[in-house]
N, C-alpha and C. Protein backbone atom coordinates (compact mmCIF):
# COMPACT_ATOMS: atom_id res chain seq x y z
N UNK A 1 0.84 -1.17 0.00
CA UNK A 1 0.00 0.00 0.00
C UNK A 1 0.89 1.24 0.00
N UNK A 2 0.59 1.94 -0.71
CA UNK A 2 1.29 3.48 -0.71
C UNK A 2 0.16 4.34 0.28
N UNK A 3 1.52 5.18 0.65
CA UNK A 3 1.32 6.67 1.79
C UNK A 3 1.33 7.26 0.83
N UNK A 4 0.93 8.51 0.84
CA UNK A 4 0.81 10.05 0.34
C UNK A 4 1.00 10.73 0.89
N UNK A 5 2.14 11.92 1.02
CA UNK A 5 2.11 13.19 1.94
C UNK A 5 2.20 14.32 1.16
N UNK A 6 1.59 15.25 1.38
CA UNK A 6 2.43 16.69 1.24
C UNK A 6 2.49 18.24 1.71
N UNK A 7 3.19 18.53 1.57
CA UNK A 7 3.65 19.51 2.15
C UNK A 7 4.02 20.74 1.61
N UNK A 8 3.81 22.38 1.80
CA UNK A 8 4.40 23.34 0.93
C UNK A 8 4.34 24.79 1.57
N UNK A 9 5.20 25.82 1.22
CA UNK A 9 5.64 26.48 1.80
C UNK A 9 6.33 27.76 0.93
N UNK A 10 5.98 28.58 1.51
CA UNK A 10 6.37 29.90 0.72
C UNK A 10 7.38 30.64 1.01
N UNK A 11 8.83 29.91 0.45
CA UNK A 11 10.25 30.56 0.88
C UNK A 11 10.49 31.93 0.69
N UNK A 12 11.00 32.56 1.39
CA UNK A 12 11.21 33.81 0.86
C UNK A 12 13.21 33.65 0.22
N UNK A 13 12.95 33.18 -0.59
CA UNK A 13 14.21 32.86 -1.72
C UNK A 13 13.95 32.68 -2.88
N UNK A 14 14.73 33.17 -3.69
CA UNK A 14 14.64 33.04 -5.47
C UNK A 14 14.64 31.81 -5.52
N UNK A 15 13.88 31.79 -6.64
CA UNK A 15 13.48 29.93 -6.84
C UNK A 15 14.42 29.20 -7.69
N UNK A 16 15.54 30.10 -8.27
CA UNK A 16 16.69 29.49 -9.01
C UNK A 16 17.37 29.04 -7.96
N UNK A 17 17.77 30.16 -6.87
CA UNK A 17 18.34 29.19 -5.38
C UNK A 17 18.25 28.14 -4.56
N UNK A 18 16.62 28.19 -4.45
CA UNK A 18 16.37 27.18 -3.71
C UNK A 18 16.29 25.83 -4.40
N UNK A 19 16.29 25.56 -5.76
CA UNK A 19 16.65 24.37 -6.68
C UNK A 19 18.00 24.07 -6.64
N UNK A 20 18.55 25.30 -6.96
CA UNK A 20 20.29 25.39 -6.73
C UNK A 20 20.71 24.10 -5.65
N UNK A 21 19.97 24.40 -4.53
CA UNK A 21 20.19 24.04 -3.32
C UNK A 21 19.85 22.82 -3.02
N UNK A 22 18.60 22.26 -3.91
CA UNK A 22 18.10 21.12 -4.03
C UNK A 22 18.87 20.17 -4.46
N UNK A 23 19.48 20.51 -5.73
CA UNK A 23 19.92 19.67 -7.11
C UNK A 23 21.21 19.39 -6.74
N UNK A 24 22.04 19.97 -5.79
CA UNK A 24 23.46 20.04 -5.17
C UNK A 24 23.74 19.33 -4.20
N UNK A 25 23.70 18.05 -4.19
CA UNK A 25 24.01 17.26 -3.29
C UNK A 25 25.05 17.04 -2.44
N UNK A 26 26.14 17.32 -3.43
CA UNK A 26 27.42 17.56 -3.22
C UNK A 26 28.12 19.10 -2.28
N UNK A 27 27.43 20.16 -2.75
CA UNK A 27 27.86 21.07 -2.03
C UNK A 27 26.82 21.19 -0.89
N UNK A 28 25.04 21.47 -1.00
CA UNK A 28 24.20 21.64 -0.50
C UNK A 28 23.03 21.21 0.46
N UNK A 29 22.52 20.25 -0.27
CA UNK A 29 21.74 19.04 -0.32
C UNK A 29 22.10 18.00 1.00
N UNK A 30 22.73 18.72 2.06
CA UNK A 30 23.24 18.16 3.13
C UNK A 30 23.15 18.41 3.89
N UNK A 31 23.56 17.59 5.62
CA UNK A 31 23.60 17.59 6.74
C UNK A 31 23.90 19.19 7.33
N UNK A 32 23.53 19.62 7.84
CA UNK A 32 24.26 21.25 8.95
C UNK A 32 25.02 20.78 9.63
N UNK A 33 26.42 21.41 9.93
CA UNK A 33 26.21 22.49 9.66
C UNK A 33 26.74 22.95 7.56
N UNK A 34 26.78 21.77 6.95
CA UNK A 34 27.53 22.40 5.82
C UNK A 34 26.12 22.20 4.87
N UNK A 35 24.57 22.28 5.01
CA UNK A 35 23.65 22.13 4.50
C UNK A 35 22.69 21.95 5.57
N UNK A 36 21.20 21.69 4.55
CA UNK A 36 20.16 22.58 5.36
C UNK A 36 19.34 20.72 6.08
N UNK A 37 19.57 19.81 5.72
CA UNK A 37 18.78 18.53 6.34
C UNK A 37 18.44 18.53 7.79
N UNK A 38 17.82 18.65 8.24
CA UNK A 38 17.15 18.38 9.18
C UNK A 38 17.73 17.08 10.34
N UNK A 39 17.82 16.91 11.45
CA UNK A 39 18.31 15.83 12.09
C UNK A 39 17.78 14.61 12.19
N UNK A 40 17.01 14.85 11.64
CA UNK A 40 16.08 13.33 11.38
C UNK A 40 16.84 12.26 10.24
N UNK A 41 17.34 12.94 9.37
CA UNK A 41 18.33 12.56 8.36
C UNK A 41 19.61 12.28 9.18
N UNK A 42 20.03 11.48 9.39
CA UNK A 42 21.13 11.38 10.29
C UNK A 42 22.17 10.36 9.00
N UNK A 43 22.21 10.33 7.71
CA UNK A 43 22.88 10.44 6.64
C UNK A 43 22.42 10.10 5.54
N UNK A 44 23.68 10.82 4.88
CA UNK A 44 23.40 11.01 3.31
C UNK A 44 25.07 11.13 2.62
N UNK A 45 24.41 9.91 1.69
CA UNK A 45 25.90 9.58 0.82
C UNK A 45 25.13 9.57 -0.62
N UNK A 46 26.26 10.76 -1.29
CA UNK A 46 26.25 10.51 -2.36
C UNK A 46 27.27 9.26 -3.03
N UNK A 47 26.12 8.23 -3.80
CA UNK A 47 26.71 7.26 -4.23
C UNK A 47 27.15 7.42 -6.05
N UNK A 48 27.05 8.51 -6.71
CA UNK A 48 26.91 8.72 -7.89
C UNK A 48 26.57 10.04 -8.33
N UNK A 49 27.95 10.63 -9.04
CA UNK A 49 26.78 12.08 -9.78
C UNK A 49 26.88 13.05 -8.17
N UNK A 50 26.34 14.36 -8.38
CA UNK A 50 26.00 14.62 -6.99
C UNK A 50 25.75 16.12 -7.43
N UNK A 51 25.09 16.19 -8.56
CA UNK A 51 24.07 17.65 -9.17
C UNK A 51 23.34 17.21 -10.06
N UNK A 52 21.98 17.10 -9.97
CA UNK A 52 20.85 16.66 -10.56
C UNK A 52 20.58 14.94 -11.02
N UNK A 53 20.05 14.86 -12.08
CA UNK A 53 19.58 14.09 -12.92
C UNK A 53 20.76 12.82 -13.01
N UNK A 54 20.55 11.96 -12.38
CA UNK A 54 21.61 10.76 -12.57
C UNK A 54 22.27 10.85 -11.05
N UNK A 55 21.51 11.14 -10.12
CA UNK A 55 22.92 11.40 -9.19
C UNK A 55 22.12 10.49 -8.02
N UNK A 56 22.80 9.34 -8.01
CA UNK A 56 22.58 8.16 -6.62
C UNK A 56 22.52 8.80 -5.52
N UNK A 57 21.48 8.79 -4.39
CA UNK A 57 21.72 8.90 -3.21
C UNK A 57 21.72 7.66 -2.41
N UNK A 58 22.24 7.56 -0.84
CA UNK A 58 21.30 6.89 -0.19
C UNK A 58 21.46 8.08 1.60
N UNK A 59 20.25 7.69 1.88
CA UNK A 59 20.51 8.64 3.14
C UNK A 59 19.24 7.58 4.23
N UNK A 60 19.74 8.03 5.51
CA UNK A 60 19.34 7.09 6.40
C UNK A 60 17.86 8.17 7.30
N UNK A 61 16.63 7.93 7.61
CA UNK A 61 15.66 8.61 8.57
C UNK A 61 15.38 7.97 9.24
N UNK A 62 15.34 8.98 10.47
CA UNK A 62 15.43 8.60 11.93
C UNK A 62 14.08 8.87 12.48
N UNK A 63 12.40 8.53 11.79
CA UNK A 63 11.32 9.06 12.51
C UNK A 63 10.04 8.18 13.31
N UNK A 64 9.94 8.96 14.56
CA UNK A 64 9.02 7.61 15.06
C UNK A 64 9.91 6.90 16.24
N UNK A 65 11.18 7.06 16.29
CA UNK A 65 11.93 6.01 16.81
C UNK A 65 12.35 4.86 15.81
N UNK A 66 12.05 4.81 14.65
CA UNK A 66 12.54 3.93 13.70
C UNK A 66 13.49 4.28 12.43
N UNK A 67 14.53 3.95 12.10
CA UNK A 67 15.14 4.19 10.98
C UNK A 67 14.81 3.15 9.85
N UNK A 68 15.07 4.03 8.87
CA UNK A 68 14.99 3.36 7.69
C UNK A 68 16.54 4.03 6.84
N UNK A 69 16.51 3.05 6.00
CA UNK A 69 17.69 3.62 5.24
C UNK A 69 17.53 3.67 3.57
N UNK A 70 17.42 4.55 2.53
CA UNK A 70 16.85 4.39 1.12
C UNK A 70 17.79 4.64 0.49
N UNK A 71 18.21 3.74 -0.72
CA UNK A 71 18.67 4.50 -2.07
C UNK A 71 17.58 4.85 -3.02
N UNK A 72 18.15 6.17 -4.06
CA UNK A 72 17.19 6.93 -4.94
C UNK A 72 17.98 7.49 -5.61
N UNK A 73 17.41 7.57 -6.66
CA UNK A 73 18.10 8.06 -7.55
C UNK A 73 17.13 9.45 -8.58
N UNK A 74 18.02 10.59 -8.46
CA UNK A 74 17.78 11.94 -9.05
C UNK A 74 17.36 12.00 -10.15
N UNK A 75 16.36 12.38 -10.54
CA UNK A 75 15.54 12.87 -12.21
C UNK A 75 15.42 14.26 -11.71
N UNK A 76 15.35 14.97 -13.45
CA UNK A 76 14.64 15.85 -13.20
C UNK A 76 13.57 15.95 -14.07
N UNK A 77 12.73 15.80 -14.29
CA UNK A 77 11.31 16.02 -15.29
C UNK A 77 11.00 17.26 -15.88
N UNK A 78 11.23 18.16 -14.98
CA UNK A 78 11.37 19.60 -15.70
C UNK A 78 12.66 20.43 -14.74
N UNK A 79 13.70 20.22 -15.70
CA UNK A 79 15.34 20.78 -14.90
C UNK A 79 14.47 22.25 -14.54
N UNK A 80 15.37 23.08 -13.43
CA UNK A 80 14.97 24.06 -12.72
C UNK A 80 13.86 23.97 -12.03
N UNK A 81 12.61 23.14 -12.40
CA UNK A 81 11.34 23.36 -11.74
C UNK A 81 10.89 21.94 -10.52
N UNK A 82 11.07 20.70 -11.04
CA UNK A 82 10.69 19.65 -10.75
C UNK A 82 11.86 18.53 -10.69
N UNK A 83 12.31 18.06 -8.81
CA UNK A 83 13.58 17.45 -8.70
C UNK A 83 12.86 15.85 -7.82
N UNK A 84 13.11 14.75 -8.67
CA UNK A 84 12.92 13.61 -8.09
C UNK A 84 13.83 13.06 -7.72
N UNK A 85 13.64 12.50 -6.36
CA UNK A 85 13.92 11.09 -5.75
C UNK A 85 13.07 9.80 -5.41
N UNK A 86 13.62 9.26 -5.94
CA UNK A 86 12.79 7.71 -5.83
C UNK A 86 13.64 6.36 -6.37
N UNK A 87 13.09 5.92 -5.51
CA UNK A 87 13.47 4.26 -5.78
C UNK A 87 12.91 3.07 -4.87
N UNK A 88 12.37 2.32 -5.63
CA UNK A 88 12.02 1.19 -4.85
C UNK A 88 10.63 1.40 -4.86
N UNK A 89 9.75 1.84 -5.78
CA UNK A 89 8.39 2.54 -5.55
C UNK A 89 8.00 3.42 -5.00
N UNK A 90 9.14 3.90 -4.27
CA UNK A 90 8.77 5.37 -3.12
C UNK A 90 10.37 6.54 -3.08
N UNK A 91 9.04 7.34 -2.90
CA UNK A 91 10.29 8.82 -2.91
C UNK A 91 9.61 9.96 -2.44
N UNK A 92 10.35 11.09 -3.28
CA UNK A 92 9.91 12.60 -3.02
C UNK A 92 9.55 13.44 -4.40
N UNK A 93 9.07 14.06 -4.62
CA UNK A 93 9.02 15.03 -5.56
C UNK A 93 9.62 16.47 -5.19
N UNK A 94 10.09 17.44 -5.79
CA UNK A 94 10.07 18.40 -5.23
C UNK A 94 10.07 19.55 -6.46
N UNK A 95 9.06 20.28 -6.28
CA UNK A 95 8.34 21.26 -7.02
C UNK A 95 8.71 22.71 -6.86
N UNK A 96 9.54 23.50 -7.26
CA UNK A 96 9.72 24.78 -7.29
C UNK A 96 9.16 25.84 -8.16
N UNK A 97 8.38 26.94 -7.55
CA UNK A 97 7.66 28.15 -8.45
C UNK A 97 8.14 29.21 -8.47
N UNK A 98 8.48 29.93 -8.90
CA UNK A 98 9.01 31.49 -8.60
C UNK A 98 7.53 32.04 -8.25
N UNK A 99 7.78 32.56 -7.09
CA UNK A 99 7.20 34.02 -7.13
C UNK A 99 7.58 35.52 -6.65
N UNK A 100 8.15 35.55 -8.08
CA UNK A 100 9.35 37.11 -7.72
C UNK A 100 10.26 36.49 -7.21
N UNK A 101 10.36 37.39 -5.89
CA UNK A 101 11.79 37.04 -4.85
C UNK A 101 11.82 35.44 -4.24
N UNK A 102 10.07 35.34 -4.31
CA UNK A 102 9.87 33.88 -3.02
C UNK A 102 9.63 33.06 -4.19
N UNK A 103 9.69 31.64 -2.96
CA UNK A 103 9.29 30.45 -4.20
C UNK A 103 8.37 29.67 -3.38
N UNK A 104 7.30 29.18 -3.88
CA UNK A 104 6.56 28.01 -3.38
C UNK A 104 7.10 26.76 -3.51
N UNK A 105 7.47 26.25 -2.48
CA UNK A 105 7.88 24.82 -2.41
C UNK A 105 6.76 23.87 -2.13
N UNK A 106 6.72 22.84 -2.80
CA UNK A 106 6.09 21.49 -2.80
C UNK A 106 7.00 20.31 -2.61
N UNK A 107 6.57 19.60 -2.05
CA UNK A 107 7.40 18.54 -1.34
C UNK A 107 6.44 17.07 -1.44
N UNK A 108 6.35 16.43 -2.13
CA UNK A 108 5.32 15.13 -1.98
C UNK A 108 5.47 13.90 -1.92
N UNK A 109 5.34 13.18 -1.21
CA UNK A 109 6.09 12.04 -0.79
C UNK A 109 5.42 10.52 -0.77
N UNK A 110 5.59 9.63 -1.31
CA UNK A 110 5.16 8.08 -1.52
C UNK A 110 6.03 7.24 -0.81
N UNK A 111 5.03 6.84 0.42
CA UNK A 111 5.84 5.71 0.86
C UNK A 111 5.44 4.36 0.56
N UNK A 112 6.02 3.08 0.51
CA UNK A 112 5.06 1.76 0.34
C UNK A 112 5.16 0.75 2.06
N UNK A 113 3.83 1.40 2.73
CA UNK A 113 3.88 1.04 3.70
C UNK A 113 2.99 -0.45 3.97
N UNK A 114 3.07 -1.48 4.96
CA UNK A 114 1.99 -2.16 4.86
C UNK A 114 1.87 -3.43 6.08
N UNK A 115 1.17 -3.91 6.62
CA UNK A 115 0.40 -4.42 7.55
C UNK A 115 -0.13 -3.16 8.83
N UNK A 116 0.56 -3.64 9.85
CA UNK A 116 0.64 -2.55 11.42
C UNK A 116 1.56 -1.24 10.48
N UNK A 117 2.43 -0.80 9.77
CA UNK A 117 2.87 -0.01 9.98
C UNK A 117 1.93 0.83 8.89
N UNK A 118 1.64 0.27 7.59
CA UNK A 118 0.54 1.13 6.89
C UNK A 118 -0.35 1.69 7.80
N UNK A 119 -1.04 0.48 8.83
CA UNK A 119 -1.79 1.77 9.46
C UNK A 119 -2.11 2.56 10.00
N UNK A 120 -0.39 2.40 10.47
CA UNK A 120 -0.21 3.58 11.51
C UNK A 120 0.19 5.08 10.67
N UNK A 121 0.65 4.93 9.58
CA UNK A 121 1.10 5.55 8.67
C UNK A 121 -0.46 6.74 8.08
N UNK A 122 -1.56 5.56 7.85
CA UNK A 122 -2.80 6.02 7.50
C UNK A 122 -3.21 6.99 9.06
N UNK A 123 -3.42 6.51 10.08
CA UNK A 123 -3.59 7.29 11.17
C UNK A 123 -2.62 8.39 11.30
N UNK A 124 -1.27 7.95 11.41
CA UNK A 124 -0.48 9.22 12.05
C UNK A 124 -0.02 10.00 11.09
N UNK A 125 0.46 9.22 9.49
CA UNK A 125 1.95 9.62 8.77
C UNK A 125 1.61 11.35 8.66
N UNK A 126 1.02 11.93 8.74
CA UNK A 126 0.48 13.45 8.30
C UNK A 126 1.11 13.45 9.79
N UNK A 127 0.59 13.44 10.62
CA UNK A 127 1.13 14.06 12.20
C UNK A 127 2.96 14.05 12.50
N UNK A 128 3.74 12.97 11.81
CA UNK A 128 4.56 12.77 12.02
C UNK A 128 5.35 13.32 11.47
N UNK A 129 4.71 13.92 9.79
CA UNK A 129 5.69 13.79 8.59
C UNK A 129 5.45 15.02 8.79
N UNK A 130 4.41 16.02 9.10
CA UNK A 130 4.42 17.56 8.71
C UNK A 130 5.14 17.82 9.38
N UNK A 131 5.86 18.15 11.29
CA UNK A 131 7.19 18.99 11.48
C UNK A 131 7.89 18.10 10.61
N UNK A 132 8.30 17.48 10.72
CA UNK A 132 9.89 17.02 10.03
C UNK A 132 9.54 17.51 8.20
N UNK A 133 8.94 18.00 7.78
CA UNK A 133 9.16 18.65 6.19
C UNK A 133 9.08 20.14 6.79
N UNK A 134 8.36 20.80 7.48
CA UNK A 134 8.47 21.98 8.05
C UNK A 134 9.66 22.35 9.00
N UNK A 135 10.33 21.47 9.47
CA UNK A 135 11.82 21.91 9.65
C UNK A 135 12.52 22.03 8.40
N UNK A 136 12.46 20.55 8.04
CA UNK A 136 13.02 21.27 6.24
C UNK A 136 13.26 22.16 5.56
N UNK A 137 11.83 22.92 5.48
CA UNK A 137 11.74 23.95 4.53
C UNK A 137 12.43 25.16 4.83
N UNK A 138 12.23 25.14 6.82
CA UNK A 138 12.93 26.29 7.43
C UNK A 138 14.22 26.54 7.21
N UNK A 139 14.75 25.20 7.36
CA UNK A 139 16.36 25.03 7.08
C UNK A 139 16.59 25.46 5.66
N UNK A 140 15.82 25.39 4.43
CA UNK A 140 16.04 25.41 3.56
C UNK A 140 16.35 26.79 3.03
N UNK A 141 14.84 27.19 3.18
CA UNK A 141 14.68 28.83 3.41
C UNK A 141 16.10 29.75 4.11
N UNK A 142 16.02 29.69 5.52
CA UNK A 142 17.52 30.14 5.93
C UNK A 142 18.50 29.64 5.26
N UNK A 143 19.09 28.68 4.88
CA UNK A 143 20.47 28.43 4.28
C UNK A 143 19.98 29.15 2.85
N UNK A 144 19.41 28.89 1.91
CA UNK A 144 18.99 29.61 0.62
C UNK A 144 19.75 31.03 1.04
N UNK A 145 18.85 31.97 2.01
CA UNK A 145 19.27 33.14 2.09
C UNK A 145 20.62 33.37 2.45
N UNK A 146 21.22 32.91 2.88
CA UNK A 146 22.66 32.57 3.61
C UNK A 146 23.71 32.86 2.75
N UNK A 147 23.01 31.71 2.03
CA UNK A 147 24.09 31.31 0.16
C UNK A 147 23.60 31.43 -1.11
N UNK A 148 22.52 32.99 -1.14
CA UNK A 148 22.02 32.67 -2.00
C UNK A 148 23.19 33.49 -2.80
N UNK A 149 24.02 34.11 -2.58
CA UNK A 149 25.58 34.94 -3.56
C UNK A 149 26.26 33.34 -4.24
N UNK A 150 26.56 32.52 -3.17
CA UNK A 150 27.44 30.93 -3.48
C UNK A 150 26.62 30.34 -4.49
N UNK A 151 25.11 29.99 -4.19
CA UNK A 151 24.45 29.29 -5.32
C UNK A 151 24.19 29.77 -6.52
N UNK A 152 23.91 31.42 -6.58
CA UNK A 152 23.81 31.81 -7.81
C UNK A 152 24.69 32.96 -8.42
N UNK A 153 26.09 33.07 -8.68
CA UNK A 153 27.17 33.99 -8.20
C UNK A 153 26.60 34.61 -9.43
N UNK A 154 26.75 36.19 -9.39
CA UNK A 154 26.91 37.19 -10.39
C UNK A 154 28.13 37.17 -11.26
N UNK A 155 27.65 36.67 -12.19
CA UNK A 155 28.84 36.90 -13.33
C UNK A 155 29.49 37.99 -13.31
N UNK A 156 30.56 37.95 -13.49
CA UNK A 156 31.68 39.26 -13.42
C UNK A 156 31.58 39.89 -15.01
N UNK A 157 32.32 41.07 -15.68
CA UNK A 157 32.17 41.53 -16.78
C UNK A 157 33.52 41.28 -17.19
């Protein structure tokens, strides 16, 4: 059985940044203090690639009291706008809009859960999963602004 979550949020960051930030695994896309993940993520290895489309992850979540550990691998469906992870039937989407300065983030998530834990997933997964994507976004949002000169440098003349 698949979960459904989602989640979204109105960064106040350019939406070229906050993809920037997404798609960058390697510089960004990481643990704090050198990236914006949240502690629930307690790791993330890039196994392949490590900016966009082709780029292996696996990273370990810590929620509930239970870990899990996933590999996924990076698409992008629409480069700049729309950044996937998935593998194994389940992942994330992640949806970026400009608006002006801010960006609406979307975040949507498929898990394949099933006996006792599907239905705890059906009862709680919304209770559990909204702070831990709403720390996210916070982290995201602040580091964006932080680095938004590093992620999107002004060309010199």
């Amino acid at each position: 059985m698949a979960f459904h979550f989602v989640a979204e949020r109105v960064l106040h960051a350019p939406a070229a940044t906050i993809y920037h930030c997404l798609s960058d695994y390697t510089a960004h896309h990481r643990h704090q203090p050198e990236g914006f993940l949240p502690p629930a993520f307690t790791r993330l290895e890039v196994l392949r690639g490590g900016l966009g489309a082709g780029t292996l992850i696996r990273f370990t979540t810590r929620v509930g009291g239970r870990s899990m550990t996933r590999t996924q691998e990076v698409s992008e469906p629409v480069p700049g706008r729309v950044l996937v992870e998935w593998g194994d039937g389940e992942g994330s989407t992640f949806t970026v809009e400009s608006q002006g300065d801010r960006t609406l983030l979307r975040i949507e998530t498929t898990l394949q859960v099933s006996g006792t834990e599907g239905w705890m997933m059906r009862l709680l997964g919304a209770r559990i999963l909204r702070p831990l994507y709403e720390d996210e976004m916070r982290r995201l949002e602040a580091y964006a602004q932080a680095h938004a000169m590093k992620a999107n440098p002004v060309p010199t003349a």
